[in-house]
Protein backbone atom coordinates (compact mmCIF):
# COMPACT_ATOMS: atom_id res chain seq x y z
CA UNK A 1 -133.58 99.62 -83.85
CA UNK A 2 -132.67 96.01 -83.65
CA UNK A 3 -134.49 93.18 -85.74
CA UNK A 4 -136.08 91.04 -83.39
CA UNK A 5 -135.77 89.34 -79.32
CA UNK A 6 -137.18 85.87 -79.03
CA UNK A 7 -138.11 84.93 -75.00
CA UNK A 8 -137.61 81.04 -74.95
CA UNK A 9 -138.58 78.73 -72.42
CA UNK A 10 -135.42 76.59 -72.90
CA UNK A 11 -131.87 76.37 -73.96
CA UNK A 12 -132.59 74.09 -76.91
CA UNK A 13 -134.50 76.93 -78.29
CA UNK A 14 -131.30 79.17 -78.10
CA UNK A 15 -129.56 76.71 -80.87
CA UNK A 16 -132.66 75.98 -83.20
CA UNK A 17 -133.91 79.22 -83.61
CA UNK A 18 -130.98 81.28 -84.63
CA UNK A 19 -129.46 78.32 -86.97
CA UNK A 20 -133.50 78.79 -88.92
CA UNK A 21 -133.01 82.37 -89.24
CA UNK A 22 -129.51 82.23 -90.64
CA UNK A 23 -131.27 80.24 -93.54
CA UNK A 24 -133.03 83.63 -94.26
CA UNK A 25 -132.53 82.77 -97.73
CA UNK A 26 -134.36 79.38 -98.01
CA UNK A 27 -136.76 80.80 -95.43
CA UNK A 28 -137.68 83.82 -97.83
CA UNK A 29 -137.00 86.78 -95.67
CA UNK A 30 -134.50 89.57 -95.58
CA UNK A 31 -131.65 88.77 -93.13
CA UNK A 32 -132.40 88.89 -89.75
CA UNK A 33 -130.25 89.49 -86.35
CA UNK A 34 -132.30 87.68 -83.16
CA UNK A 35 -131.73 88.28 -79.61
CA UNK A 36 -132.58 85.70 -77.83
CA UNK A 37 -133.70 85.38 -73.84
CA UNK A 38 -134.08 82.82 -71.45
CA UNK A 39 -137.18 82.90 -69.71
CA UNK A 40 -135.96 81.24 -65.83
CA UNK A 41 -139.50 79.83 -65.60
CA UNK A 42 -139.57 77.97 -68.54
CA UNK A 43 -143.01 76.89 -69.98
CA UNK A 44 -145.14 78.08 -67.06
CA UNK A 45 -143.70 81.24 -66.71
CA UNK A 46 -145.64 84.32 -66.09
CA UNK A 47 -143.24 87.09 -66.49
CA UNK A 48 -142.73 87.92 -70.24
CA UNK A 49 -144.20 90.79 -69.84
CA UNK A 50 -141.22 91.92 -67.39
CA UNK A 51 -138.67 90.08 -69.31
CA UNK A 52 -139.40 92.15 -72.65
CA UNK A 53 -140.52 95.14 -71.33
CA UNK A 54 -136.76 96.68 -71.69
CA UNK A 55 -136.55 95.79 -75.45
CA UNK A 56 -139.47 97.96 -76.19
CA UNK A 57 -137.31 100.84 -77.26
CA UNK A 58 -134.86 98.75 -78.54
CA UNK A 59 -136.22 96.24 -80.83
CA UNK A 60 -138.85 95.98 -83.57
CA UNK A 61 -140.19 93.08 -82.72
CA UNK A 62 -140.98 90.66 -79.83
CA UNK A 63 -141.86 86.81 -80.00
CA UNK A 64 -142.73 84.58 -76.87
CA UNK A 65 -142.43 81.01 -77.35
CA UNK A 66 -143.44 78.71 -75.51
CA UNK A 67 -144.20 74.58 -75.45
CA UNK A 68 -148.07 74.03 -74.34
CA UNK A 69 -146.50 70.77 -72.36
CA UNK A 70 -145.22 71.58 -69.27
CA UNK A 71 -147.59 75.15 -69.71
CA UNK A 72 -149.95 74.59 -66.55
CA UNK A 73 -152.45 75.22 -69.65
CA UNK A 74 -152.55 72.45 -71.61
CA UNK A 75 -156.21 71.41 -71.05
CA UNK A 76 -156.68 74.85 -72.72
CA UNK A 77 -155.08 74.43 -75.35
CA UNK A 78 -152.04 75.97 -77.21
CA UNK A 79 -154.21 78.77 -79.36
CA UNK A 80 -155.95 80.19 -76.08
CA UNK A 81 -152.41 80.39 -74.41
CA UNK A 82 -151.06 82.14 -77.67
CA UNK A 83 -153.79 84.80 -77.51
CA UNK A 84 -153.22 85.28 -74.11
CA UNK A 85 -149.58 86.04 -74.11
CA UNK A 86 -149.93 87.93 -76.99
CA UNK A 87 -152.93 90.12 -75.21
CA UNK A 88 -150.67 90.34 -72.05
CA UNK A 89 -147.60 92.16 -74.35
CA UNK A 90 -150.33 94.42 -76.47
CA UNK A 91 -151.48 95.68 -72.55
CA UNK A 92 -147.76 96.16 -71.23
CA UNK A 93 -147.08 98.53 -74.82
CA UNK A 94 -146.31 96.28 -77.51
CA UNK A 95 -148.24 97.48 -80.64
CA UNK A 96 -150.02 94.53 -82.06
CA UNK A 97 -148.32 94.21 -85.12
CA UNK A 98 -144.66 94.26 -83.47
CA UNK A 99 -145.21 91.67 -81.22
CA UNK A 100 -146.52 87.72 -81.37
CA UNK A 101 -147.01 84.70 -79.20
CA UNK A 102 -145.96 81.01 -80.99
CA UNK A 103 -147.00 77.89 -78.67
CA UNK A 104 -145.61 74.21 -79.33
CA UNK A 105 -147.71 71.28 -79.19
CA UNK A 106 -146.04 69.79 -77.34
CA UNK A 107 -142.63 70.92 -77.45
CA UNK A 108 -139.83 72.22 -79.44
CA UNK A 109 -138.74 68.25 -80.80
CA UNK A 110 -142.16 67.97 -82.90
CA UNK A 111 -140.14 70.46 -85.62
CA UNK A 112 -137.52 67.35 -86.43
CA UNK A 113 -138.15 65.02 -89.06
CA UNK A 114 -137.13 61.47 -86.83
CA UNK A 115 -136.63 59.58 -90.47
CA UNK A 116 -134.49 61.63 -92.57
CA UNK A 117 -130.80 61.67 -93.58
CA UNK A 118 -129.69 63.90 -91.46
CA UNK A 119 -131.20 62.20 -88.66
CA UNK A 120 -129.08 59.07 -89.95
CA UNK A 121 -126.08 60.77 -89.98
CA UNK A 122 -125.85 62.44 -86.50
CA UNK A 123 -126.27 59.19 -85.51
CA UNK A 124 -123.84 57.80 -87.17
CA UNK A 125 -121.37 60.39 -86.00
CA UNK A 126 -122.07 60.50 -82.23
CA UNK A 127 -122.99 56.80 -81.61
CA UNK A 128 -120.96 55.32 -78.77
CA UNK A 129 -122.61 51.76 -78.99
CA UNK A 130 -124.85 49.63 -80.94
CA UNK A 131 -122.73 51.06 -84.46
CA UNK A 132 -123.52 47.67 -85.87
CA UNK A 133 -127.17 47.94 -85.92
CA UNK A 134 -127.07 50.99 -87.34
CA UNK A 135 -128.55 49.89 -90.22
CA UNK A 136 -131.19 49.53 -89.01
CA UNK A 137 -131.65 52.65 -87.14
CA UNK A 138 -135.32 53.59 -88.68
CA UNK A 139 -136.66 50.16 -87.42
CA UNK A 140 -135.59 50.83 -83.89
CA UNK A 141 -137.08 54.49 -84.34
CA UNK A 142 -140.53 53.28 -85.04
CA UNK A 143 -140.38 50.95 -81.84
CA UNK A 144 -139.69 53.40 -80.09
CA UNK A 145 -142.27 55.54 -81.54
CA UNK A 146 -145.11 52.93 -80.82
CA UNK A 147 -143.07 52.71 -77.84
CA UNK A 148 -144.46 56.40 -76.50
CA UNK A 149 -148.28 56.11 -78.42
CA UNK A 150 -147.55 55.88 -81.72
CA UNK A 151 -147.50 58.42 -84.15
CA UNK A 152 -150.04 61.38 -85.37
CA UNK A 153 -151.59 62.59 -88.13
CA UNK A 154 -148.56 63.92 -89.95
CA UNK A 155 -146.53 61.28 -89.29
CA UNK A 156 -144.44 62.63 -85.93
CA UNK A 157 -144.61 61.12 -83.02
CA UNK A 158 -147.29 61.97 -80.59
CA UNK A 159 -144.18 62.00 -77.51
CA UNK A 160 -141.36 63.37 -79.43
CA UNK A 161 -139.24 64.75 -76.75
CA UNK A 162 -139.42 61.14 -75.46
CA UNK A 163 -138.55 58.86 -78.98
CA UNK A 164 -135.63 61.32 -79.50
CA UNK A 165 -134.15 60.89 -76.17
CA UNK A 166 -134.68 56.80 -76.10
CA UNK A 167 -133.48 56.96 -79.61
CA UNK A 168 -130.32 58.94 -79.33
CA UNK A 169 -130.08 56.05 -75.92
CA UNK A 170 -130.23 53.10 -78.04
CA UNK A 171 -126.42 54.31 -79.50
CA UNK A 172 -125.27 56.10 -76.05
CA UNK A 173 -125.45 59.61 -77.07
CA UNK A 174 -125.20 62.05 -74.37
CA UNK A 175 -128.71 64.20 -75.53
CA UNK A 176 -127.52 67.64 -76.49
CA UNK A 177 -129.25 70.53 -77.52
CA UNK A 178 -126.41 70.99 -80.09
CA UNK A 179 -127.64 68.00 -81.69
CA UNK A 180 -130.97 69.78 -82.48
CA UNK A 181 -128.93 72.97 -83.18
CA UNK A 182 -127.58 71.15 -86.30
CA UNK A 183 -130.20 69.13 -87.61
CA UNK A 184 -132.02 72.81 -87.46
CA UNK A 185 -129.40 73.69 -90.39
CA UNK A 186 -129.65 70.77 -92.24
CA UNK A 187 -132.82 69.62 -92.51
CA UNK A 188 -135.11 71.07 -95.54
CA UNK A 189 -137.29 74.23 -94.29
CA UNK A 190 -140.24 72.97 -96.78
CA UNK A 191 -140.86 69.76 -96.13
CA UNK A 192 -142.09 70.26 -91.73
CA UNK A 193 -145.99 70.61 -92.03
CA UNK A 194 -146.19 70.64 -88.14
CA UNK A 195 -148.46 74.03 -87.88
CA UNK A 196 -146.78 75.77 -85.37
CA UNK A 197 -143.47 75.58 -87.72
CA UNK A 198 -145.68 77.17 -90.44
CA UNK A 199 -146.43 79.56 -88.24
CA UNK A 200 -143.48 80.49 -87.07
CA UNK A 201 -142.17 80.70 -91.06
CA UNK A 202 -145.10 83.09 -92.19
CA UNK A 203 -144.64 85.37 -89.15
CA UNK A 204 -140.88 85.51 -90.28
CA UNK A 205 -142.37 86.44 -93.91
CA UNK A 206 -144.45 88.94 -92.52
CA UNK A 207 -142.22 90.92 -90.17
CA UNK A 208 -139.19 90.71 -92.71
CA UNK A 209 -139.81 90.38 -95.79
CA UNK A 210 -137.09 90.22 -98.69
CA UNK A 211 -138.39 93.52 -99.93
């Protein structure tokens, strides 16, 4: 059987994931092969029950991911969305322990870390205007950060879809998922204490572990 098929409610999702799981080394797991789907209804999609049903045979495992904003269910919350994806693929013939639900709060761009080198560089690279002030490229970041509310508990912004599109503005580059694809095999895979990255890194222990 294959290792594993990822439904994602997005494109970006498409270049972060897989460029993670090719770090299997520095994530601590055995190497692993994804598939990964497109869900055409994105974050408020009802059918990944239908969209994985054909992988049953196929594949170990099965992971839905989804961002809680743009859900329909974010007054719920992104746990009680989790558990109920996760009860809808147990009914359809997922065993528990092969498949998993992982919900963003509140999207996929909460994984980055806005202040590090890596986010200097791209910018550097791509920036069309502004190359000047890049300098001071972390000042202009936390404008825009109070910009969109500021910034939470662990130090990300509380809009960070938002701050990295009006940040990659500020020096006129086009926003590309691409961009995310590569910071996703840069950056450092220990230092992101958003939870659902944890998450997603312990379920990766769990299902394929190194030995």
């Amino acid at each position: 059987m294959e290792d594993l098929v990822i439904l994602t409610p997005d494109s970006a999702y498409k270049e972060v994931l897989p460029a993670i799981l090719a770090r299997y080394q520095a994530l601590g797991i055995r190497s692993v092969t994804p598939v990964i789907v497109s869900d055409p209804y994105h974050d408020s999609s009802g059918q990944a029950v239908e969209l994985l049903r054909s992988y049953q045979s196929s594949h170990q495992r099965a992971l839905v991911v989804r961002d809680i904003e743009g859900s329909g269910r974010e007054v719920q919350g992104a746990t009680a969305l989790e558990i109920n994806l996760h009860e809808q693929l147990i009914q359809s013939g997922w065993e528990n322990d092969r498949a998993a639900a992982l919900v963003l709060e509140p999207e996929l761009e909460s994984w980055l870390r806005f202040g590090s080198s890596h986010m200097g560089t791209v910018l550097h690279e791509r920036a069309r205007k502004n190359r000047d002030k890049l300098v001071e490229w972390e000042t202009k970041l936390q404008d825009i950060c109070n910009e969109h509310g500021g910034m939470d508990q662990l130090g990300k912004p509380l809009r960070p879809k938002e701050v990295f599109r009006d940040l990659l503005k500020v020096y006129n580059i086009p926003p590309s998922n691409a961009i995310l694809g590569r910071l996703a095999e840069r950056e450092s895979l220990r230092n992101c204490r958003v939870p659902s990255f944890l998450r997603f890194c312990d379920l990766m222990r769990e299902w394929f572990p190194t030995s």
